[in-house]
C-alpha atoms as a PDB file:
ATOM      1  CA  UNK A   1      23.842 -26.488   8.961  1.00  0.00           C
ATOM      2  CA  UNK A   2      25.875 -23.878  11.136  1.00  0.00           C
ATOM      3  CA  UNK A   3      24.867 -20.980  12.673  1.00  0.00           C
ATOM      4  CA  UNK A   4      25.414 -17.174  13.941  1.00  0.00           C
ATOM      5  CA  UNK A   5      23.982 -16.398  16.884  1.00  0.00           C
ATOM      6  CA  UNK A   6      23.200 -13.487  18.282  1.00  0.00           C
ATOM      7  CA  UNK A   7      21.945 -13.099  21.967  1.00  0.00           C
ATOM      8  CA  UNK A   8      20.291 -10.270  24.292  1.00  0.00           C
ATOM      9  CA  UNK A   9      20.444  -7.565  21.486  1.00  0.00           C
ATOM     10  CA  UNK A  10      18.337  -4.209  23.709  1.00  0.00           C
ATOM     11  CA  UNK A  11      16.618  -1.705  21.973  1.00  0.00           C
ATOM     12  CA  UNK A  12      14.121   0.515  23.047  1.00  0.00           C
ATOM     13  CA  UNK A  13      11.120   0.788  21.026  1.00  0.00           C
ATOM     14  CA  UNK A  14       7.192   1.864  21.380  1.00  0.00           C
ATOM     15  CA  UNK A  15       5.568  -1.804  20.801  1.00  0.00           C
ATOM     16  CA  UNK A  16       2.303  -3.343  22.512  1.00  0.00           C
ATOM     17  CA  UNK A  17      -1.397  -2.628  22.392  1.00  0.00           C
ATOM     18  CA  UNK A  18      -1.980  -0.205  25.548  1.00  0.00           C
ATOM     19  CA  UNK A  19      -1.472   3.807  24.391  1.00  0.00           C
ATOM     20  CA  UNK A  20       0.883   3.749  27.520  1.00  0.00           C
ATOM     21  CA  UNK A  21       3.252   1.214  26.043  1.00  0.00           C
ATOM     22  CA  UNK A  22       3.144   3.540  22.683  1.00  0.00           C
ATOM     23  CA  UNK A  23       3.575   6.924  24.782  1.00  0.00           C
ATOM     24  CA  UNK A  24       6.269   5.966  27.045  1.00  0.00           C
ATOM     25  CA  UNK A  25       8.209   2.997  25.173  1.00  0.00           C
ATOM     26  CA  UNK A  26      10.079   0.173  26.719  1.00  0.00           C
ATOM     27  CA  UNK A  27      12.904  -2.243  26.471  1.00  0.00           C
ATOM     28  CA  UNK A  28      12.688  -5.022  23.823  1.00  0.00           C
ATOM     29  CA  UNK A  29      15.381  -7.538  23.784  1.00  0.00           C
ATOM     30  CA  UNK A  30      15.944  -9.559  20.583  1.00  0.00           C
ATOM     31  CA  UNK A  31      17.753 -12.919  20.161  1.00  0.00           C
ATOM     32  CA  UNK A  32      18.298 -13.726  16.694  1.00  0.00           C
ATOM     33  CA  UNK A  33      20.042 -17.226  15.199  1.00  0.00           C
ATOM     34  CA  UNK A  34      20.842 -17.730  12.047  1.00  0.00           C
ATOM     35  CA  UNK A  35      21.458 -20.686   9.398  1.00  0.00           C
ATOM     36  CA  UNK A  36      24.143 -20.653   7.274  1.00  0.00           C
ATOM     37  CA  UNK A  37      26.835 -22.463   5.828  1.00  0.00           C
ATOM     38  CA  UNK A  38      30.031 -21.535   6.831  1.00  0.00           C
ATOM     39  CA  UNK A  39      32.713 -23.727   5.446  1.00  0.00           C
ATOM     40  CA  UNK A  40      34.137 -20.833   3.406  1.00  0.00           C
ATOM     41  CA  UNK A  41      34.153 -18.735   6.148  1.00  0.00           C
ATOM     42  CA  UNK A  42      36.445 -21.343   8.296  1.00  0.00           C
ATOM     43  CA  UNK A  43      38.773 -22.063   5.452  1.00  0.00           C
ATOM     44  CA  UNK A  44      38.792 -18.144   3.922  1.00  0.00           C
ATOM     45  CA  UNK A  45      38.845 -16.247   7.095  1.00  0.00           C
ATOM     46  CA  UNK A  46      36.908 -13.373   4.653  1.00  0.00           C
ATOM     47  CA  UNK A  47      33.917 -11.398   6.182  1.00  0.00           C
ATOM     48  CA  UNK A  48      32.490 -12.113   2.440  1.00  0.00           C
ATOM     49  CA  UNK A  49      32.013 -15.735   2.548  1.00  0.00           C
ATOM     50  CA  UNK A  50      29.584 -14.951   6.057  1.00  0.00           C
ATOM     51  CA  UNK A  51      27.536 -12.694   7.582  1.00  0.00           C
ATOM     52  CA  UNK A  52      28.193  -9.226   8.616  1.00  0.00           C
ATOM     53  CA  UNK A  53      26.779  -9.642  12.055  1.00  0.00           C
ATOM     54  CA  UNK A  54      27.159  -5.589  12.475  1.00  0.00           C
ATOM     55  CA  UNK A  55      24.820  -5.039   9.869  1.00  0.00           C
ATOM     56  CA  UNK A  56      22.255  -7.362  11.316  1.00  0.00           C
ATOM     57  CA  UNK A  57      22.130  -5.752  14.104  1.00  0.00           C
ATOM     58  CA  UNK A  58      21.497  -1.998  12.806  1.00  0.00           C
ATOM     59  CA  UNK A  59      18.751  -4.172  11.006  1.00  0.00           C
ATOM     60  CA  UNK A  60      17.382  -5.313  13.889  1.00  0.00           C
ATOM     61  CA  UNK A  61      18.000  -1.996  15.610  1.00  0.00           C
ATOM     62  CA  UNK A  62      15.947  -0.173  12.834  1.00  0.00           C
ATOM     63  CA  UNK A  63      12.938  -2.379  13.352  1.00  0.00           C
ATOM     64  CA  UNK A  64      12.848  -2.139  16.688  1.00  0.00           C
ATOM     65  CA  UNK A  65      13.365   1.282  17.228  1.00  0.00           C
ATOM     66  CA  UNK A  66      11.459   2.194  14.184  1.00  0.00           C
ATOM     67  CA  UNK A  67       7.609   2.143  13.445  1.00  0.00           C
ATOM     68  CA  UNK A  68       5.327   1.309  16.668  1.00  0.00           C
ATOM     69  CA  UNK A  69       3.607  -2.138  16.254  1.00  0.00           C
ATOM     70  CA  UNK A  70       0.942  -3.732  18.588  1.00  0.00           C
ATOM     71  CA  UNK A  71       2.269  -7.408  18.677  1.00  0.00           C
ATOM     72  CA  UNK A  72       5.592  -8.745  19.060  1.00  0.00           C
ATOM     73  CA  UNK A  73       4.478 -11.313  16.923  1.00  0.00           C
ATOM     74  CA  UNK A  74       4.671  -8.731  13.898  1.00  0.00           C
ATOM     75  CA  UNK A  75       7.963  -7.360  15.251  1.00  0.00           C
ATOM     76  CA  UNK A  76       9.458 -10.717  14.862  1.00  0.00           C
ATOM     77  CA  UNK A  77       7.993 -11.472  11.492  1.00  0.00           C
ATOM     78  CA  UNK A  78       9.696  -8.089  10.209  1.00  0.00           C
ATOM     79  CA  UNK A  79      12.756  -9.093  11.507  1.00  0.00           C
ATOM     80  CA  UNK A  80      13.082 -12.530  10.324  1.00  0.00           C
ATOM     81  CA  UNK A  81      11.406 -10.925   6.558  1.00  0.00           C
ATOM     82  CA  UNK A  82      13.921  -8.510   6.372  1.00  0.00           C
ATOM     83  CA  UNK A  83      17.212 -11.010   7.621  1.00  0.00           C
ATOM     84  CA  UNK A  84      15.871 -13.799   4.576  1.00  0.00           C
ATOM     85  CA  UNK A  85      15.693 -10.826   2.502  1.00  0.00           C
ATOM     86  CA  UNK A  86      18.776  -9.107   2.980  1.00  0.00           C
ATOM     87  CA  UNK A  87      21.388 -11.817   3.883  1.00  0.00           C
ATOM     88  CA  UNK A  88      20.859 -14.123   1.173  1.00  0.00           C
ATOM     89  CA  UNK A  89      23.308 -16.515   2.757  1.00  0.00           C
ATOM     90  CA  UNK A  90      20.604 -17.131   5.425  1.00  0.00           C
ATOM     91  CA  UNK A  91      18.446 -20.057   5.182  1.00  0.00           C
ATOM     92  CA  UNK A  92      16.580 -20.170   7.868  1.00  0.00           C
ATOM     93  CA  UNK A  93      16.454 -17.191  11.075  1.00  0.00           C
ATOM     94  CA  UNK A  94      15.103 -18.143  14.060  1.00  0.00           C
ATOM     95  CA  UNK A  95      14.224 -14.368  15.712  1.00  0.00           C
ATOM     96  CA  UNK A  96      12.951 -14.399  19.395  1.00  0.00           C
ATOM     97  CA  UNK A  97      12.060 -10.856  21.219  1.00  0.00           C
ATOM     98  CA  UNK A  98      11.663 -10.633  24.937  1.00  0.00           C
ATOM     99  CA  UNK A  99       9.016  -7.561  26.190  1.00  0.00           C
ATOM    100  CA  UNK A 100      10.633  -7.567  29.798  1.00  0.00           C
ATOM    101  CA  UNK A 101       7.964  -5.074  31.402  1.00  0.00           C
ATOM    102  CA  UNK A 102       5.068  -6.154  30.015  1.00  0.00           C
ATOM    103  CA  UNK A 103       1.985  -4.737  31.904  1.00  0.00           C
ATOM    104  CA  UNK A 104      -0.150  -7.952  33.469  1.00  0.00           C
ATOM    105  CA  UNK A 105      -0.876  -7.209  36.998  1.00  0.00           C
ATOM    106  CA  UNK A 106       1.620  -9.602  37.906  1.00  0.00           C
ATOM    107  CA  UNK A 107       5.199 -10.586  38.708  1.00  0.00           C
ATOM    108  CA  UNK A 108       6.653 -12.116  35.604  1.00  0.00           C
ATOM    109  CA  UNK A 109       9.977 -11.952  34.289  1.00  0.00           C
ATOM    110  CA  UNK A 110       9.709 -11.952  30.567  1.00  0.00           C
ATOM    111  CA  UNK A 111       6.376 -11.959  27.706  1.00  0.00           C
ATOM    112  CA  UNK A 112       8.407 -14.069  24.619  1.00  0.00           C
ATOM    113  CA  UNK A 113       7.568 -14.649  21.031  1.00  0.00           C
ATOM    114  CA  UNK A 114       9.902 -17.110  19.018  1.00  0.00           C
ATOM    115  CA  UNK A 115       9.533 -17.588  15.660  1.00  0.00           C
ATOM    116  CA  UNK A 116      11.032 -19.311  13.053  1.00  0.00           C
ATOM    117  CA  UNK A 117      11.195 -18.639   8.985  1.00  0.00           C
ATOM    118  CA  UNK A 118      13.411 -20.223   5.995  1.00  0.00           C
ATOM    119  CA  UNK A 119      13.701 -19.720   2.456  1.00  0.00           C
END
């Protein structure tokens, strides 16, 4: 199976459990791969026989930026729901988002949640 990937999309969004995360918001950075056939595609060279990355990522971009959630977890299930459910090309989405600040008391680089869904 091929795939479109799509790495180190930033958004900033209001996400996490603590009423400071929700007051102040934060960075969230999304990687998102996708399965898909693209033999048309190659032979076409027509936007129609793939996916319109663009619009993924005002997808993504609405999620993230849109109603507060306390897990990434969920904010990776609604991303991977809504890819399967609007790119019917996609068979499987693979949807990862990075919480770069996340508040533990400690030096850490990244908190990540991967997740994977198909039809």
């Amino acid at each position: 199976m091929d795939e479109i990937t799509l790495n180190g999309l930033e958004f900033f969004g209001f996400h996490g459990c603590l009423s400071s995360e929700k007051k102040h918001g934060q960075l969230f950075i999304v990687d998102v791969n996708m399965k898909i056939c693209l033999l048309n595609a190659g032979k076409s060279d027509d936007l129609k026989d793939t996916i319109d990355y663009t619009k993924v990522v005002e997808l993504v971009k609405n999620i993230v930026e849109g109603e507060s959630k306390n897990l990434i977890e969920s904010l990776a299930e609604s991303i991977a729901k809504e890819i399967l459910a609007k790119f019917g090309k996609v068979e499987k989405v693979t949807v990862c988002v990075h919480k770069p600040h996340v508040p533990l008391g400690s030096v850490i680089r990244d908190v990540a949640v991967k997740i994977m869904r198909e039809r």
